[in-house]
N, C-alpha and C. Protein backbone atom coordinates (compact mmCIF):
# COMPACT_ATOMS: atom_id res chain seq x y z
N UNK A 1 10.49 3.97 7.28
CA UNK A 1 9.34 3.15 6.97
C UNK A 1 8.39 3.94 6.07
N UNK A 2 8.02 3.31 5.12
CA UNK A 2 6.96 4.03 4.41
C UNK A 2 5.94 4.77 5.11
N UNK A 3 5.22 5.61 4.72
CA UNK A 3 3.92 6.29 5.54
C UNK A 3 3.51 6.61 4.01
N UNK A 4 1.80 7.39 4.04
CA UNK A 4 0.55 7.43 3.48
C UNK A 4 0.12 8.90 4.02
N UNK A 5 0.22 9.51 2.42
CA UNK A 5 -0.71 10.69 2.68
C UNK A 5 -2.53 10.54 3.12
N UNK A 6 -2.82 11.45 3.23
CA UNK A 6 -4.57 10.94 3.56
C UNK A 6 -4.71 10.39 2.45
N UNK A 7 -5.10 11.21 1.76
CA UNK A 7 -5.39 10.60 -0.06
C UNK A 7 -5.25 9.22 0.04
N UNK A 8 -4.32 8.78 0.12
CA UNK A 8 -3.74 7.17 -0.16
C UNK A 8 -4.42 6.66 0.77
N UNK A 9 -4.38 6.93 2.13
CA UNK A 9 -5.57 6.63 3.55
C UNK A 9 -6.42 6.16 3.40
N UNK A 10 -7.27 6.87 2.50
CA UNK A 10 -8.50 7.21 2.18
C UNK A 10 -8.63 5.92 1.06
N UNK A 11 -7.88 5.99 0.05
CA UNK A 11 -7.84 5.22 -1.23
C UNK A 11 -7.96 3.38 -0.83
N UNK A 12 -6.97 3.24 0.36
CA UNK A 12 -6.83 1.87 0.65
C UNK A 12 -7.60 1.56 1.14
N UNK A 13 -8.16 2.32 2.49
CA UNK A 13 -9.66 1.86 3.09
C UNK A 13 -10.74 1.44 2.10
N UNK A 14 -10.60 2.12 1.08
CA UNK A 14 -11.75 2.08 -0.11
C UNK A 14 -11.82 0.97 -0.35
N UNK A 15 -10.49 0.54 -0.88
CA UNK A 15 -10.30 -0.46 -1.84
C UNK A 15 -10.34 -1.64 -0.77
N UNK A 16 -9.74 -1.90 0.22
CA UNK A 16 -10.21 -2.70 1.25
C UNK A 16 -11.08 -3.29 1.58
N UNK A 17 -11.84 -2.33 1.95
CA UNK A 17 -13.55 -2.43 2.74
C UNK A 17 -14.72 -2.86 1.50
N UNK A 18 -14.21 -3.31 -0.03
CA UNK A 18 -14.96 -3.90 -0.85
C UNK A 18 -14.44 -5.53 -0.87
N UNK A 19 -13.48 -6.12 -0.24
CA UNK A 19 -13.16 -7.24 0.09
C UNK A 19 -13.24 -8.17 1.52
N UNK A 20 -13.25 -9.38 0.91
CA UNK A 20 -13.56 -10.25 2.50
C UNK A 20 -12.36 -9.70 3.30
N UNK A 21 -13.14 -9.75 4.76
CA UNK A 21 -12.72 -9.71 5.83
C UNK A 21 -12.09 -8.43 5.86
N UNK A 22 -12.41 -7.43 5.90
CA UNK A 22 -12.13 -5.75 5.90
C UNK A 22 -11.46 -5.83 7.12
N UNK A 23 -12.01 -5.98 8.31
CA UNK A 23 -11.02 -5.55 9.37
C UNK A 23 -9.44 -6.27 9.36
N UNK A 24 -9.08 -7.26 9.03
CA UNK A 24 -8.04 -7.47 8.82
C UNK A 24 -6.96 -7.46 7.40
N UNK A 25 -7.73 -7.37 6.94
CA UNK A 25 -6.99 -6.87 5.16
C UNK A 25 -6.15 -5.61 4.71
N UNK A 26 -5.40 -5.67 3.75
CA UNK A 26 -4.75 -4.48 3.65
C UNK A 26 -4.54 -4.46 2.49
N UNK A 27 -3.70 -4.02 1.84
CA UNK A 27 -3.35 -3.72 0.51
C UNK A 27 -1.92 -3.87 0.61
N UNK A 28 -1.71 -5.39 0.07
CA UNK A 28 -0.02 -5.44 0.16
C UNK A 28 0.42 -5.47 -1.30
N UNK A 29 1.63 -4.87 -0.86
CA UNK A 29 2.79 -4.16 -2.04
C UNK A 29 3.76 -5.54 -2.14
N UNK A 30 4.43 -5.89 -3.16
CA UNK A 30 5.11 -6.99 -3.42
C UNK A 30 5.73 -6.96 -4.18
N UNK A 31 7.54 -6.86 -4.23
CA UNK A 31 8.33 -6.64 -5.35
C UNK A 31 9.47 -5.74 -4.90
N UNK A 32 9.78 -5.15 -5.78
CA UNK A 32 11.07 -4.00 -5.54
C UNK A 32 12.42 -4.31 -5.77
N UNK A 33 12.50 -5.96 -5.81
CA UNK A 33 13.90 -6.25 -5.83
C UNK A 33 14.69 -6.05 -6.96
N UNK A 34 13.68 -6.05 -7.96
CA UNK A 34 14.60 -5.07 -8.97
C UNK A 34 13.53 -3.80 -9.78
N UNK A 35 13.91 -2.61 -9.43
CA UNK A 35 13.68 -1.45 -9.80
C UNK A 35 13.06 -1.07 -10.81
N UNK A 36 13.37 -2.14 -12.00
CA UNK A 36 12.97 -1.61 -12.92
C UNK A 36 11.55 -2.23 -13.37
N UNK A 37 11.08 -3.22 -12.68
CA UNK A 37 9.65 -4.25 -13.15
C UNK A 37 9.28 -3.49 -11.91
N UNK A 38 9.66 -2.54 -10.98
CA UNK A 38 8.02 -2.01 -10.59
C UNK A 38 7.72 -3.25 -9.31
N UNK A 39 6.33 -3.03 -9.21
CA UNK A 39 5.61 -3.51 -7.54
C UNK A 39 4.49 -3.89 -8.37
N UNK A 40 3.84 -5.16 -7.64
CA UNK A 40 2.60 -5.32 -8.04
C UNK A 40 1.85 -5.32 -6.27
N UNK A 41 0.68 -4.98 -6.72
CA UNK A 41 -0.42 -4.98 -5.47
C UNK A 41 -1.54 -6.13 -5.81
N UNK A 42 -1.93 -5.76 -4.02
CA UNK A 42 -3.33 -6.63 -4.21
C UNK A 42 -4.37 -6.77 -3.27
N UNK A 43 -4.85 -7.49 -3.02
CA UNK A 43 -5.82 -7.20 -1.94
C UNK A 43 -5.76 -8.41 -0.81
N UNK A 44 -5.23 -8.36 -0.08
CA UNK A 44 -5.35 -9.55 1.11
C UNK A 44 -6.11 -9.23 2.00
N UNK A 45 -6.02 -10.87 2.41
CA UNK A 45 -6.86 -10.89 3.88
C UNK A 45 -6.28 -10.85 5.04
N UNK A 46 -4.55 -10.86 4.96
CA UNK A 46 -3.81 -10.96 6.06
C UNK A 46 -2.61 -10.99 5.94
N UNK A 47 -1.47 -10.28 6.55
CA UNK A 47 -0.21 -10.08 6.03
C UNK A 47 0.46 -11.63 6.45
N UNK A 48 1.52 -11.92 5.17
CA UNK A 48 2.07 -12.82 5.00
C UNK A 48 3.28 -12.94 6.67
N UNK A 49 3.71 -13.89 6.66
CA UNK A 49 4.18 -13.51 8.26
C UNK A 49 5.95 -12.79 7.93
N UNK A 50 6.26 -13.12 6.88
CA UNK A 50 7.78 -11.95 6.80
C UNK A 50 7.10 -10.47 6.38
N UNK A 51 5.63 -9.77 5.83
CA UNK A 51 5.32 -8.62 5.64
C UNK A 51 5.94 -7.57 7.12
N UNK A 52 6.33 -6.63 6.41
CA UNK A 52 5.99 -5.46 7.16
C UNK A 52 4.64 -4.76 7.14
N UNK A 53 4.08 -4.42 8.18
CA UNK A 53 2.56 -3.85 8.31
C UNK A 53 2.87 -2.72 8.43
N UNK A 54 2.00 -1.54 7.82
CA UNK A 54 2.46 -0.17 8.00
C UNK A 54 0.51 0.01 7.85
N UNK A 55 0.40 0.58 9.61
CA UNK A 55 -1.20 0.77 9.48
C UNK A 55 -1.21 2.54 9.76
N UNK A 56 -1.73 3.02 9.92
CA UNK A 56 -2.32 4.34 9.54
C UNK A 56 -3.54 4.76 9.51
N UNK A 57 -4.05 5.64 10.48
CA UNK A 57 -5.56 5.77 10.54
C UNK A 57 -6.54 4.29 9.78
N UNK A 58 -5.95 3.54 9.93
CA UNK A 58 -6.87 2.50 10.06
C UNK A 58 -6.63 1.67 8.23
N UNK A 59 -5.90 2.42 7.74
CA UNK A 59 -5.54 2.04 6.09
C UNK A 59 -4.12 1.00 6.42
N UNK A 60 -4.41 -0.37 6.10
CA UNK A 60 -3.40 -0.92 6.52
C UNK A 60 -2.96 -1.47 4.85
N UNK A 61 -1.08 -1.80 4.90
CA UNK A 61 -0.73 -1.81 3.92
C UNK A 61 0.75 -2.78 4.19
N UNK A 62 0.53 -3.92 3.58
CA UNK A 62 1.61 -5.30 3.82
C UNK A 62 2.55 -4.93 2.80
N UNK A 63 4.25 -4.93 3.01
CA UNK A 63 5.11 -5.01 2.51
C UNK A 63 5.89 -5.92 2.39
N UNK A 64 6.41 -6.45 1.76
CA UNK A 64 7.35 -7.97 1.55
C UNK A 64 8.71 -7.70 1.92
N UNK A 65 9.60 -8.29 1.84
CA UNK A 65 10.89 -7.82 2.40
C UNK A 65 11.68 -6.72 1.30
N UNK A 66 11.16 -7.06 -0.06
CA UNK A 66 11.94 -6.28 -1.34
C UNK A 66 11.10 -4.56 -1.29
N UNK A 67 10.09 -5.32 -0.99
CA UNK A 67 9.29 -3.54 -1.51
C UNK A 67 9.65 -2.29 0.30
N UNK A 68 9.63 -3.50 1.22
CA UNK A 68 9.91 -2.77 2.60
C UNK A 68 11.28 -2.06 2.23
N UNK A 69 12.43 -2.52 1.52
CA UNK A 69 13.53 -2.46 1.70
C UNK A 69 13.74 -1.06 0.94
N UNK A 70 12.40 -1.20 -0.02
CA UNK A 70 12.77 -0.40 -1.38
C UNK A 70 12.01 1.03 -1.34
N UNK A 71 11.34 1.03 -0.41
CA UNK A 71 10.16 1.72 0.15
C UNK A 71 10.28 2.42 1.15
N UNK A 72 11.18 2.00 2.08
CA UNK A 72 11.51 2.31 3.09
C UNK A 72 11.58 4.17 3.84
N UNK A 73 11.97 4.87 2.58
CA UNK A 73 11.94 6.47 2.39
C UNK A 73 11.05 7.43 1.93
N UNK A 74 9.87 6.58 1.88
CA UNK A 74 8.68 6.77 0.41
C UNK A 74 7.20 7.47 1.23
N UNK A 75 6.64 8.17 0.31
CA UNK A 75 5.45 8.73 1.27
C UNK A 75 4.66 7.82 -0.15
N UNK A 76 3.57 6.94 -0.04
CA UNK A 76 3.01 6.64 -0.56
C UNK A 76 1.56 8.07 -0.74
N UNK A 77 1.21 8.28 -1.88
CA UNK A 77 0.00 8.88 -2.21
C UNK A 77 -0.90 8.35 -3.57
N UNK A 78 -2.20 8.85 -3.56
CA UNK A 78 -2.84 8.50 -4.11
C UNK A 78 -4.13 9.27 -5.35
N UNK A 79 -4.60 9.33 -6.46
CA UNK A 79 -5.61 10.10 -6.76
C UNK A 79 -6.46 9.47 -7.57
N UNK A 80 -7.76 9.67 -7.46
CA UNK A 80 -8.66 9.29 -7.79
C UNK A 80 -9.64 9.72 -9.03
N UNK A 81 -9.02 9.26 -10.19
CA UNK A 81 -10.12 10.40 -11.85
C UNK A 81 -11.42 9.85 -11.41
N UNK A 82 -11.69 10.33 -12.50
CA UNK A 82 -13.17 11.20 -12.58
C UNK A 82 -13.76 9.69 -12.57
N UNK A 83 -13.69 8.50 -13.30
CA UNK A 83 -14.75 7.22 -13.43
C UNK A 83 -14.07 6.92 -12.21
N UNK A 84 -13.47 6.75 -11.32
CA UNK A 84 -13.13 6.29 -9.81
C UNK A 84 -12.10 5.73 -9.67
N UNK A 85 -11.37 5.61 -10.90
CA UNK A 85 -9.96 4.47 -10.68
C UNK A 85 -8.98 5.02 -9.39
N UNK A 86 -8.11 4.95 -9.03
CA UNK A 86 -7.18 5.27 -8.52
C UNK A 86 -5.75 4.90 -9.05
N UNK A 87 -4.88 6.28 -9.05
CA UNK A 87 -3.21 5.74 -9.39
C UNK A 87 -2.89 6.26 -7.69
N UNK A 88 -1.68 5.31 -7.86
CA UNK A 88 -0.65 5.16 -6.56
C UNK A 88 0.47 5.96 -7.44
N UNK A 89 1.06 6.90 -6.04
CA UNK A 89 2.38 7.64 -6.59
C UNK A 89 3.03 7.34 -5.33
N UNK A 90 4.54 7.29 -5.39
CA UNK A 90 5.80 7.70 -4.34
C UNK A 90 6.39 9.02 -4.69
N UNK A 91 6.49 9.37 -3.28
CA UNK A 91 7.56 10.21 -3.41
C UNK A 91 8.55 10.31 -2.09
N UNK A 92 9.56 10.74 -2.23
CA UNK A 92 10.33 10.47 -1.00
C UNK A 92 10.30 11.80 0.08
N UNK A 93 10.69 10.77 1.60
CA UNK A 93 10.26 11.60 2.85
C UNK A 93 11.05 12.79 2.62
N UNK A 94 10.18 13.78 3.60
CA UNK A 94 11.08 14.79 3.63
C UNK A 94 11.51 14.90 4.92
C-alpha cells in the first residue's frame, strides 16, 4: 500500500485544510491505468466508495482502483519552492 513521507504529510494536510470540509477530505490520486499519461489529483470531500483510503498522521489520501494498483509499492513524497507550490514525487518501498 502506498505510505507518505512527513513532507508529503505535511503537504496534504496543507492543501486539505484550505478546502470544504477538512476533516473528511483528502487528496485523491486518480489514474495509473496507463503509465504513461501519469495521475491526476485533486481535492475532495470524500472518498469515492471503490477508493482506497491511505490515512497517515491525519493526511488522508483517496486512491482509485488504477492508481491503488499502480501505487501500491510507492512512498509518496513531497517539496515545497520557495513561492509555496508543491511537487509530488514517488519512489519505491524499501
Amino acid at each position: 500500500m502506498l505510505t507518505m513521507t512527513e513532507n508529503a504529510q505535511t503537504a496534504v494536510k496543507s492543501i486539505v485544510s484550505n478546502g470544504p470540509e477538512a476533516e473528511t477530505a483528502g487528496l485523491r490520486i486518480h489514474g495509473g491505468d496507463n503509465p504513461s499519461s501519469g495521475f491526476a489529483l485533486s481535492v475532495v470531500t470524500a472518498p469515492d466508495a471503490a477508493d482506497t483510503v491511505v490515512d497517515e498522521a491525519g493526511a488522508r489520501v483517496f486512491l482509485d482502483e488504477g492508481a491503488a494498483a499502480a501505487l501500491d509499492d510507492q512512498v509518496l513524497d513531497a517539496q515545497v519552492d520557495d513561492a509555496g507550490g508543491v511537487r509530488f514525487g514517488l519512489t519505491a518501498q524499501v
